[in-house]
C-alpha atoms as a PDB file:
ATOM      1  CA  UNK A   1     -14.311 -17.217  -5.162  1.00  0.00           C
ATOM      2  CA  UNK A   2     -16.082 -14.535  -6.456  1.00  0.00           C
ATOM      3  CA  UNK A   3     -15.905 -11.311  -5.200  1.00  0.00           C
ATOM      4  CA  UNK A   4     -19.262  -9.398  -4.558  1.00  0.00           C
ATOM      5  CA  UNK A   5     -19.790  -5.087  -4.549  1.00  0.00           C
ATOM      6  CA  UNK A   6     -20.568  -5.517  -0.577  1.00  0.00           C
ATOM      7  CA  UNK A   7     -16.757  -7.324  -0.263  1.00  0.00           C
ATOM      8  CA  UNK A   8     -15.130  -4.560  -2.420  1.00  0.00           C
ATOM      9  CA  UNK A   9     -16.773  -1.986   0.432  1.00  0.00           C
ATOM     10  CA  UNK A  10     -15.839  -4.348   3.466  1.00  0.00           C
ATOM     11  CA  UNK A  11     -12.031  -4.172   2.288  1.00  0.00           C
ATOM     12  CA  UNK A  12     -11.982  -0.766   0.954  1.00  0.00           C
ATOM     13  CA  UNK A  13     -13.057   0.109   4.792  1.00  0.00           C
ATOM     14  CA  UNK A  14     -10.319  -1.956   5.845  1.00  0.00           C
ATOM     15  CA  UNK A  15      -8.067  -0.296   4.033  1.00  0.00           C
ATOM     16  CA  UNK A  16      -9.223   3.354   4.917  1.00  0.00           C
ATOM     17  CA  UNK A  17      -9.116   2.366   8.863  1.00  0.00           C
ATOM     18  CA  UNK A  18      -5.472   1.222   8.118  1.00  0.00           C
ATOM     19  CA  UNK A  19      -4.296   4.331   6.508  1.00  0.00           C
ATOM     20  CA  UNK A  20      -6.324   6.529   9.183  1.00  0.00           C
ATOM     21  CA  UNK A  21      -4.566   4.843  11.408  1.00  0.00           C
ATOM     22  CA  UNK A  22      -1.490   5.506   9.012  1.00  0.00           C
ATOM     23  CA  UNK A  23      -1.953   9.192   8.953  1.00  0.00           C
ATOM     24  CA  UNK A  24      -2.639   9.739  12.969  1.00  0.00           C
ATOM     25  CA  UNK A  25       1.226   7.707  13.199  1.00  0.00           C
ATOM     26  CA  UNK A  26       2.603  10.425  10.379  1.00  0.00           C
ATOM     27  CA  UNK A  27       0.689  13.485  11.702  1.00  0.00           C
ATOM     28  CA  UNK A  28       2.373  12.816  15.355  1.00  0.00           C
ATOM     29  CA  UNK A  29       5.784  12.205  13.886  1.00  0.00           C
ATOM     30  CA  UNK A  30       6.253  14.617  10.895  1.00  0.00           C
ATOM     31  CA  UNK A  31       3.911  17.466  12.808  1.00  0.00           C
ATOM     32  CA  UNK A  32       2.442  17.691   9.589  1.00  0.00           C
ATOM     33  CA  UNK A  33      -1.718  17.725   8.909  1.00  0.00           C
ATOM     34  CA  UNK A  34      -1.815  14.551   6.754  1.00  0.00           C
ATOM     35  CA  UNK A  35      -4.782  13.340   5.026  1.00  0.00           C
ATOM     36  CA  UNK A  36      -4.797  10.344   3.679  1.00  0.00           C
ATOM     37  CA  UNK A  37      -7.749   8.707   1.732  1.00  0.00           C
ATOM     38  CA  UNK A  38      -8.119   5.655  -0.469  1.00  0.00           C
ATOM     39  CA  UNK A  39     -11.169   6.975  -3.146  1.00  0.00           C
ATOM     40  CA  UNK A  40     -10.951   3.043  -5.401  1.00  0.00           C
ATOM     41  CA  UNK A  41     -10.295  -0.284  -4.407  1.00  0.00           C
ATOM     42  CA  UNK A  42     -10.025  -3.279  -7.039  1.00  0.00           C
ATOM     43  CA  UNK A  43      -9.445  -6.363  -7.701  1.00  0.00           C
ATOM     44  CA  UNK A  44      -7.629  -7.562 -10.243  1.00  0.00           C
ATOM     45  CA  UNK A  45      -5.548 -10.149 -11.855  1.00  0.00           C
ATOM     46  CA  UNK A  46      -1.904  -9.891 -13.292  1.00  0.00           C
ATOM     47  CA  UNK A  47      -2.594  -9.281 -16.662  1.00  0.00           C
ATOM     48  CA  UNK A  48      -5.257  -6.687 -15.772  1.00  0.00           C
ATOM     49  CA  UNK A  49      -2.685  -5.102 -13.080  1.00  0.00           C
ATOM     50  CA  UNK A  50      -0.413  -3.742 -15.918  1.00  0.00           C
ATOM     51  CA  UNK A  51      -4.109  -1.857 -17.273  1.00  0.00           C
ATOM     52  CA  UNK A  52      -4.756  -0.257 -14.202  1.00  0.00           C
ATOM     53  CA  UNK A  53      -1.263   1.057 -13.568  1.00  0.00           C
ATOM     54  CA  UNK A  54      -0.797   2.536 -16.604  1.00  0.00           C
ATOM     55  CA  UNK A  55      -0.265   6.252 -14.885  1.00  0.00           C
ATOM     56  CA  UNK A  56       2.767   4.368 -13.271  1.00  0.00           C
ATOM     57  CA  UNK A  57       4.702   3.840 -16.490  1.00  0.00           C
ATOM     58  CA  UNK A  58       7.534   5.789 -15.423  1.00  0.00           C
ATOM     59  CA  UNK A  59      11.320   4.536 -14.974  1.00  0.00           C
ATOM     60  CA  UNK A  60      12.486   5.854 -11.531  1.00  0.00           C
ATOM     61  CA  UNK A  61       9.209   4.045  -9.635  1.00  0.00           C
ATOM     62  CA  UNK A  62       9.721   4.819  -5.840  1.00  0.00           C
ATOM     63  CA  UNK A  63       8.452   1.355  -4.288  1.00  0.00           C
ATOM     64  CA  UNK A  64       8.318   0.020  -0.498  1.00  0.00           C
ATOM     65  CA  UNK A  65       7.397  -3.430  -0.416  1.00  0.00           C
ATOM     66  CA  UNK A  66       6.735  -5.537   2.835  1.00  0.00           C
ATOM     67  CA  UNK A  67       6.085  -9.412   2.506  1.00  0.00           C
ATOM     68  CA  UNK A  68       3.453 -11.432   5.152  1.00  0.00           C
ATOM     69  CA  UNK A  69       2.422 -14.444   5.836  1.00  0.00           C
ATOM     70  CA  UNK A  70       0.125 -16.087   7.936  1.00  0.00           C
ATOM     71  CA  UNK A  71      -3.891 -17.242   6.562  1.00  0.00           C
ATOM     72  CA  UNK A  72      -3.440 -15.501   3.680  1.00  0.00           C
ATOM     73  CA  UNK A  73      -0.015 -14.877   2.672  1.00  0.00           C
ATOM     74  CA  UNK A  74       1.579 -12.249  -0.286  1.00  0.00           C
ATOM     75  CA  UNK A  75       3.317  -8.698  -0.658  1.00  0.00           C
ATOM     76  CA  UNK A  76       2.775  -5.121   0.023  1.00  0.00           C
ATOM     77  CA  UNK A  77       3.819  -2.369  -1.780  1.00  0.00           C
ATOM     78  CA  UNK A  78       3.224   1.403  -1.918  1.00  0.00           C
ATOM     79  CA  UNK A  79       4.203   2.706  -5.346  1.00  0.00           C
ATOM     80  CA  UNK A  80       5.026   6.290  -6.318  1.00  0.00           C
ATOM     81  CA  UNK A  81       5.537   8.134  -9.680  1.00  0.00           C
ATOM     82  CA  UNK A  82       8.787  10.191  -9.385  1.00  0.00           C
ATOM     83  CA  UNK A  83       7.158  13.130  -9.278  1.00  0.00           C
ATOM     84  CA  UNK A  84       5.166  12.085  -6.092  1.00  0.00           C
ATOM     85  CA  UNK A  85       7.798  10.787  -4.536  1.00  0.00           C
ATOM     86  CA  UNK A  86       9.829  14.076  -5.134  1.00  0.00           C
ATOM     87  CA  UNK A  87       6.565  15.841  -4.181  1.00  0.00           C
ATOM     88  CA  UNK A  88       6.249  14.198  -0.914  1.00  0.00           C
ATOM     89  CA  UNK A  89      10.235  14.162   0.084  1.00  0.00           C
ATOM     90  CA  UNK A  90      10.749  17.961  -0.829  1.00  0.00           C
ATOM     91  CA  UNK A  91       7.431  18.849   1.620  1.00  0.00           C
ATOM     92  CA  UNK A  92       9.271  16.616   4.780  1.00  0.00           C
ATOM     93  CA  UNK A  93      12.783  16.879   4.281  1.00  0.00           C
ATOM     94  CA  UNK A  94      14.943  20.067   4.109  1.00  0.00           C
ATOM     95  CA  UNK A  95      16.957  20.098   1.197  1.00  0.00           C
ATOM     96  CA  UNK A  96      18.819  23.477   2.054  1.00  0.00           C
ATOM     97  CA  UNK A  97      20.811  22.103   5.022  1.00  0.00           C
ATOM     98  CA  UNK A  98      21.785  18.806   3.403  1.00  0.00           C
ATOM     99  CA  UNK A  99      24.441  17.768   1.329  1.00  0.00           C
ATOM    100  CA  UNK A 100      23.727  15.668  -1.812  1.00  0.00           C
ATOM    101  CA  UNK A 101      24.875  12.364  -0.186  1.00  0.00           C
ATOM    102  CA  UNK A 102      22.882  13.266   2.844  1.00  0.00           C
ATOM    103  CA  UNK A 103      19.948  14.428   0.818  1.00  0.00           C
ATOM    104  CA  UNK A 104      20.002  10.921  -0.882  1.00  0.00           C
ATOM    105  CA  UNK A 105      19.707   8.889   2.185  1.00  0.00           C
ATOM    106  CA  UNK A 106      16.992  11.208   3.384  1.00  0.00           C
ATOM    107  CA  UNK A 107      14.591  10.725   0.317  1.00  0.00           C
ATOM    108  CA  UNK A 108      15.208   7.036   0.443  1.00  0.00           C
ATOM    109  CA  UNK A 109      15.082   6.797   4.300  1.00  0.00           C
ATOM    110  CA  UNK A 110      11.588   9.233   4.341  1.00  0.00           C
ATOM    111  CA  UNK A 111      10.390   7.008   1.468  1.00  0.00           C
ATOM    112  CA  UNK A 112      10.906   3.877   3.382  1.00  0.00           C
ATOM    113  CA  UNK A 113       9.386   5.272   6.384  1.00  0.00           C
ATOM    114  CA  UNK A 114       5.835   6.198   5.174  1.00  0.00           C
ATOM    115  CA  UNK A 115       6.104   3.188   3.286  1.00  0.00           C
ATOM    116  CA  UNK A 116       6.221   0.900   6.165  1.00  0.00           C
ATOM    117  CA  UNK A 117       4.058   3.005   8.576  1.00  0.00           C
ATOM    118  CA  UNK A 118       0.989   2.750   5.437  1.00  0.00           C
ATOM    119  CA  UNK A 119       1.729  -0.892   5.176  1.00  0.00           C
ATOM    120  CA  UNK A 120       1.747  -1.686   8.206  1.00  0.00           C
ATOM    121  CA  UNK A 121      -1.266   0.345   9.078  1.00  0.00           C
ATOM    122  CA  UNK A 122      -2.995  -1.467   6.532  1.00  0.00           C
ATOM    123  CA  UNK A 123      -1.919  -5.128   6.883  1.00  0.00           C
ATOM    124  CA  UNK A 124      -2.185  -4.447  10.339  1.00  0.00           C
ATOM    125  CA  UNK A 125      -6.139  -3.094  10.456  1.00  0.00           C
ATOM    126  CA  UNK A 126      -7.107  -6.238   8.164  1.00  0.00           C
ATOM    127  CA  UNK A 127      -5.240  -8.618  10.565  1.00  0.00           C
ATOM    128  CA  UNK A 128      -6.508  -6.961  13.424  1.00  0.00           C
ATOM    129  CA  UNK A 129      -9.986  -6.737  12.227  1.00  0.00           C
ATOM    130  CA  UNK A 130     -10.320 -10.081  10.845  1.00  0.00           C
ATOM    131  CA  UNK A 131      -8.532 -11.189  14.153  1.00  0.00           C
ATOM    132  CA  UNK A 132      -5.894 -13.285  12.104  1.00  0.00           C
ATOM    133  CA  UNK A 133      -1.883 -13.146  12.797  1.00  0.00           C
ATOM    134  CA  UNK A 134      -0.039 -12.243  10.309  1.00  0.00           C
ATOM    135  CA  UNK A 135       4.151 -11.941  10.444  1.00  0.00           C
ATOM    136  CA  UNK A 136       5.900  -9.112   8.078  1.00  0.00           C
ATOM    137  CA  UNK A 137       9.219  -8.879   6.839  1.00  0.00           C
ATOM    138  CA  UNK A 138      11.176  -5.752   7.174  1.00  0.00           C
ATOM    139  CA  UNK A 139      10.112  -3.558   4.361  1.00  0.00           C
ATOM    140  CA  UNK A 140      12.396  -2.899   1.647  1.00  0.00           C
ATOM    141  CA  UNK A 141      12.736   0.173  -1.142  1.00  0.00           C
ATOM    142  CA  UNK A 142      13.005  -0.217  -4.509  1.00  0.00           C
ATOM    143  CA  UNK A 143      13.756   2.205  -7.318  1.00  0.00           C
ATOM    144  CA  UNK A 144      12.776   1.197 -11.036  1.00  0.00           C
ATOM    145  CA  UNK A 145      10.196   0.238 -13.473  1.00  0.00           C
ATOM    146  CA  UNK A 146       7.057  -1.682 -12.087  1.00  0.00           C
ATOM    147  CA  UNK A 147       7.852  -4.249 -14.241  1.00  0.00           C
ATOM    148  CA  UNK A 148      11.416  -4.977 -12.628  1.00  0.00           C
ATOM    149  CA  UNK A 149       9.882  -4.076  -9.452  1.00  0.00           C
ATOM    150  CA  UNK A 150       5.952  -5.111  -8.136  1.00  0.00           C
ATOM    151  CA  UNK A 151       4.824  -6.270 -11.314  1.00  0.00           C
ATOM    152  CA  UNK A 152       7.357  -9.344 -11.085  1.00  0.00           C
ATOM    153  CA  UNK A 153       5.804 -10.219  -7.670  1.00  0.00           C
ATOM    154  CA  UNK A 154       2.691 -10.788  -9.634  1.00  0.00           C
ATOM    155  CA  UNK A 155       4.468 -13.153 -11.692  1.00  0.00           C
ATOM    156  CA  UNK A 156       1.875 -16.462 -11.270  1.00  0.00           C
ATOM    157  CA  UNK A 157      -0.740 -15.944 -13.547  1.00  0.00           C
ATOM    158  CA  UNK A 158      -3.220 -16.991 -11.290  1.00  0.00           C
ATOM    159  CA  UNK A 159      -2.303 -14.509  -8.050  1.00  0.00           C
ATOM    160  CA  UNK A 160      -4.908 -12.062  -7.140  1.00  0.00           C
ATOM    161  CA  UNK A 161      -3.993  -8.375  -6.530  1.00  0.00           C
ATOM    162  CA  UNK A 162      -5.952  -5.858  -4.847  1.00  0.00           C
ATOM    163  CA  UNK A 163      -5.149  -2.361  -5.736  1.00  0.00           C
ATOM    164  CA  UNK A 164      -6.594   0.395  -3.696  1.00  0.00           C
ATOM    165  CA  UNK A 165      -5.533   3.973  -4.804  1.00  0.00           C
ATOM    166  CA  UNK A 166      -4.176   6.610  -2.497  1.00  0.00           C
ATOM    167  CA  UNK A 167      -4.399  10.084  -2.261  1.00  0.00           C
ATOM    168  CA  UNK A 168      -1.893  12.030   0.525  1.00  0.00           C
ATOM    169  CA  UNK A 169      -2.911  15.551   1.059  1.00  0.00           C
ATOM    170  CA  UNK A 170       0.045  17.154   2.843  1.00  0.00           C
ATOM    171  CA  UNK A 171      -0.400  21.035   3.324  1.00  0.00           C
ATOM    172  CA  UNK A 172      -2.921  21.279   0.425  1.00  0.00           C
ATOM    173  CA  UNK A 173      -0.781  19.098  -1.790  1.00  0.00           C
ATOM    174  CA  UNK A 174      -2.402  16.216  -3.062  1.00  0.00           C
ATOM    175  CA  UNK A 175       0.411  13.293  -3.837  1.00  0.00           C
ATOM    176  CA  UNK A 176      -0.775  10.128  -5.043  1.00  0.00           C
ATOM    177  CA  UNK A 177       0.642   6.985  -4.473  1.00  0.00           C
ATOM    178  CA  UNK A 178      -0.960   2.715  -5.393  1.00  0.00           C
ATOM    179  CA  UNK A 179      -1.052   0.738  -2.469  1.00  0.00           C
ATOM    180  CA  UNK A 180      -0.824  -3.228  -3.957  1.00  0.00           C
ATOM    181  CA  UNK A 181      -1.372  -6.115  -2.236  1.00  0.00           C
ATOM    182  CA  UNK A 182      -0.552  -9.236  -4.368  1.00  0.00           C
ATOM    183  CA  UNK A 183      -1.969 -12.461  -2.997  1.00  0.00           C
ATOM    184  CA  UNK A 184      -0.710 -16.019  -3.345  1.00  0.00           C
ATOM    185  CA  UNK A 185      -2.440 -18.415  -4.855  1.00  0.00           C
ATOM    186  CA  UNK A 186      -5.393 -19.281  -3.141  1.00  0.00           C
ATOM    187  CA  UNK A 187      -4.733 -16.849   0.225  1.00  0.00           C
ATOM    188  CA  UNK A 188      -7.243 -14.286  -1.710  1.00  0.00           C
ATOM    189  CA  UNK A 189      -9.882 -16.213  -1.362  1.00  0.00           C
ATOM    190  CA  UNK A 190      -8.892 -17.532   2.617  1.00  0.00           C
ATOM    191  CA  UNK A 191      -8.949 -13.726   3.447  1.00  0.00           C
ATOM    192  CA  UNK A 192     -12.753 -13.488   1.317  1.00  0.00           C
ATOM    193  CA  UNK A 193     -13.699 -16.447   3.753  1.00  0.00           C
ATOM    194  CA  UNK A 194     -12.684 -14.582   6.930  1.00  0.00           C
ATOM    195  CA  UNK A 195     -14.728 -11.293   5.830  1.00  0.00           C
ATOM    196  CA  UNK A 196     -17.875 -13.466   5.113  1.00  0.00           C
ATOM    197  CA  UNK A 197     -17.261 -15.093   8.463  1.00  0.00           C
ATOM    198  CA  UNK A 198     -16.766 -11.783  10.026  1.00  0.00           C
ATOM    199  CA  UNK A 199     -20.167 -10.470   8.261  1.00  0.00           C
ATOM    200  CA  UNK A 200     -21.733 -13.728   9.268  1.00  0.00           C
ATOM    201  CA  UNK A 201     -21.254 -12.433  13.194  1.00  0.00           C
ATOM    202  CA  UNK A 202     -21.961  -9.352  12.532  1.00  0.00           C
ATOM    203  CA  UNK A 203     -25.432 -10.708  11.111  1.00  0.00           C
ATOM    204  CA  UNK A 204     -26.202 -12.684  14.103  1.00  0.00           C
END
């Protein structure tokens, strides 16, 4: 199914409702002002995902990944650099009264938690939206390259990924992260067919 500009600006509004949502959850818990804003949204297929990731060629990847299923059916990840990830755990976790052991579980266990509170805010604004259940997995974290790590998710050659850049602006530090959403066969184009349906109403 092809996907037209008006789509690409239906799901990229998806997407920014879901990490709004996202950022309201962090701001309460972390009592941090946290902006978060998703400036591109593609679509793309799994030869074109290595392209477009380029800036994440980098061998300690910080990755949270959350699997759904439901009418359209695939994984979640949010993917930092290691210098965004360090930028982000050194702003919310203090590193002075922590031992190294301690400090480890920390970065992974503050990782984790964004992770799962973006993906779920965004998994959970299309579902919500589009008014379709969808069941998650527990989230899991992952430390790597992307190609041991999200890129092998996007292994069939005909999946569909949509990748929707993020920008987190924590006390006027911007850290970037990729939120990817790679798409089964065929559950791309089920979750195209729900937005039409939903602009359809909308229409009438």
């Amino acid at each position: 199914m092809e996907v037209t500009p008006y789509q690409i600006d239906v799901l990229k509004e998806l997407i920014n409702i879901g990490v709004g949502r996202a950022a309201g959850i962090l701001n309460r818990m972390l009592r941090y002002h946290i902006v978060l804003q998703v400036p591109d949204v593609k679509i793309v297929t799994h030869k074109e995902l290595t392209v477009e990731t380029a800036n994440l060629n980098d061998d300690h990847l910080a990755a949270v990944e959350m699997s759904f299923t439901g009418p359209f059916s695939g994984t979640a990840a949010l993917v930092f650099s290691s210098h965004s990830a360090s930028k982000l755990v050194s702003i919310l976790v203090d590193e002075q009264h922590t031992s190294t052991v301690d400090f480890d579980l920390l970065r992974i266990g503050t990782l984790q938690e964004v992770g799962n509170i973006v993906l779920n805010g965004v998994m959970g604004s299309i579902a919500n939206i589009l008014n379709q259940p969808i069941d998650y997995a527990p989230p899991t974290f992952e430390e790597g390259q992307f190609e041991s790590m999200v890129l092998s998710q996007a292994s069939e050659p005909d999946a569909t990924v949509l990748l929707a850049q993020t920008h987190f602006s924590i006390q006027q530090v911007l850290i970037e992260g990729d939120i990817i959403i790679i798409f089964e066969v065929g559950a791309f184009d089920v979750l195209l067919s729900h937005i039409l349906g939903m602009i359809a109403d909308q229409v009438e």
